[in-house]
Protein backbone atom coordinates (compact mmCIF):
# COMPACT_ATOMS: atom_id res chain seq x y z
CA UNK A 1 112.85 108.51 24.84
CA UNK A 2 115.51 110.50 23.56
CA UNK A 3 118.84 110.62 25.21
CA UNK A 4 119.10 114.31 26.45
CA UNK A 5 115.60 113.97 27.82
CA UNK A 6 116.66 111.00 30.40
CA UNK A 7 119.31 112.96 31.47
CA UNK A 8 117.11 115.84 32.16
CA UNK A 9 114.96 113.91 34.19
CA UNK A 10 117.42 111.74 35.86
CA UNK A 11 119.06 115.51 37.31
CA UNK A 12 116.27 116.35 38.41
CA UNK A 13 115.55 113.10 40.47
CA UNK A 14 118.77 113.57 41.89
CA UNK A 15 118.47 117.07 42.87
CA UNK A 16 115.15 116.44 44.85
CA UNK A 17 116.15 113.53 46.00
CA UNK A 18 119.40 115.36 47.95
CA UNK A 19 116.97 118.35 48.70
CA UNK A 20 114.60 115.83 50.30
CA UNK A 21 117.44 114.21 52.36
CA UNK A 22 119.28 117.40 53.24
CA UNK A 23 115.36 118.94 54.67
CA UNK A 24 115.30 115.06 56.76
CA UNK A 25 118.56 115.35 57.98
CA UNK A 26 117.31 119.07 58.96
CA UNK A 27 114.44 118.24 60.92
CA UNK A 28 115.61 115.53 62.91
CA UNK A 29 118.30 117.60 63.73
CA UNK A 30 116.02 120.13 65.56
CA UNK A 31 113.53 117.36 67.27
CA UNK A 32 117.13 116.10 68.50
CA UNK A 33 117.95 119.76 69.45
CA UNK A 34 115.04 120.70 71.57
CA UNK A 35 114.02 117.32 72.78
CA UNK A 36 117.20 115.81 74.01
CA UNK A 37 116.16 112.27 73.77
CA UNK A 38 119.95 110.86 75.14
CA UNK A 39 120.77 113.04 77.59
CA UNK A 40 119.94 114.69 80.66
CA UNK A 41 120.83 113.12 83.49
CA UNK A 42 118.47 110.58 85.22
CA UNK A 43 119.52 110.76 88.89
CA UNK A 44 119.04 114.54 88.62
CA UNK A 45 115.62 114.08 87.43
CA UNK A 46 114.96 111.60 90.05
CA UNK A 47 116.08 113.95 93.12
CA UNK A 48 114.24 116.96 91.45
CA UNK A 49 110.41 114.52 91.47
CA UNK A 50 111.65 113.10 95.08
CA UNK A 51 112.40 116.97 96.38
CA UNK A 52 108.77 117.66 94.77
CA UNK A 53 107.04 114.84 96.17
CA UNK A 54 108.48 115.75 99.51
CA UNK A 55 107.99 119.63 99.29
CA UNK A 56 104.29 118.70 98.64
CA UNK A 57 103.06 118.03 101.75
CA UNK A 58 106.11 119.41 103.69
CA UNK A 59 106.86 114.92 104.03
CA UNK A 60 109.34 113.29 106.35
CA UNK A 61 109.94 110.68 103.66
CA UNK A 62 109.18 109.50 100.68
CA UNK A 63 106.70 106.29 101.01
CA UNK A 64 106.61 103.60 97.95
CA UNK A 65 103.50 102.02 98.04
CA UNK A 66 102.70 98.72 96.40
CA UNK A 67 99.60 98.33 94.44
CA UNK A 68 97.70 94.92 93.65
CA UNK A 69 98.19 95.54 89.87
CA UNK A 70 102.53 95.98 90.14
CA UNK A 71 103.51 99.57 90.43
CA UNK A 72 104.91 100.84 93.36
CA UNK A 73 103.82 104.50 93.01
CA UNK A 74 105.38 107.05 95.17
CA UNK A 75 103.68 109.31 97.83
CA UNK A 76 105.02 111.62 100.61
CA UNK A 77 104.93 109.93 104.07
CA UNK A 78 104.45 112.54 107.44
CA UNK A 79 105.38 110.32 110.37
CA UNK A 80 103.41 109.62 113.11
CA UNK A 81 104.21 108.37 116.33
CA UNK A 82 101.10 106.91 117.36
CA UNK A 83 99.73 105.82 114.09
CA UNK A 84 98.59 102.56 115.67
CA UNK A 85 98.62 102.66 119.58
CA UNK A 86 101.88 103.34 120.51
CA UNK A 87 103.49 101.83 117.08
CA UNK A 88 104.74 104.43 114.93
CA UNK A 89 104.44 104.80 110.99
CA UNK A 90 104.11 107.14 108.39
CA UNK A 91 100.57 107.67 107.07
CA UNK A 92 100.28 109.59 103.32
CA UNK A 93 98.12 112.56 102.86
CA UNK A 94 95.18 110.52 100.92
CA UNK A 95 94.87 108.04 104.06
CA UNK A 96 97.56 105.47 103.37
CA UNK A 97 99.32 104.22 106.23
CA UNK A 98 102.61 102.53 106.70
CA UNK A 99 103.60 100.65 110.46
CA UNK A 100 107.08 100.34 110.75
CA UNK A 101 109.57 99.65 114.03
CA UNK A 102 111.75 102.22 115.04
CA UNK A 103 111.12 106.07 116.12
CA UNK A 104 111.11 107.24 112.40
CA UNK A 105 114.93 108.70 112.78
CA UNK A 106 117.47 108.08 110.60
């Protein structure tokens, strides 16, 4: 190999190598850009899906049910006083009901 011919071709590694890094650094600038992956704020997020749930079925609460499998997955709960007899609780609109004590204020 002659000397000026390594040279050459070591430039040009170089060169696309930093072209290659500076187009990286470019892209996951952008994804960064439009997806926001650290920020936003979670509590925000979490009263917008609670305001949703609720606005759903026009809801007096929100009711956190437990399933067998682990999750407690969220549902809007419409009180009603005589869910069971005279006991009040909050039944979901997909037949879910929830006894509790108390008149469902406050």
């Amino acid at each position: 190999m002659i000397p000026m011919q390594f040279a050459v071709d070591t430039s040009m590694l170089l060169i696309g190598g930093f072209v290659f890094v500076l187009i990286f650094l470019a892209i996951v600038g952008v994804v960064i850009r439009y997806t926001d992956p650290f920020g936003g704020e979670p509590w925000a997020d979490f009263a917008e899906a609670c305001r949703t749930i609720v606005d759903s079925e026009n809801a007096d609460a929100i009711i956190f049910l437990p399933y067998s499998d682990g999750p407690l997955i969220p549902k809007p709960g419409i009180y009603d006083r005589e869910l069971l007899g005279g006991k009040g609780g909050y039944r979901t609109p997909d037949g879910d009901r929830i006894y509790v004590d108390g008149d469902g204020v406050g």
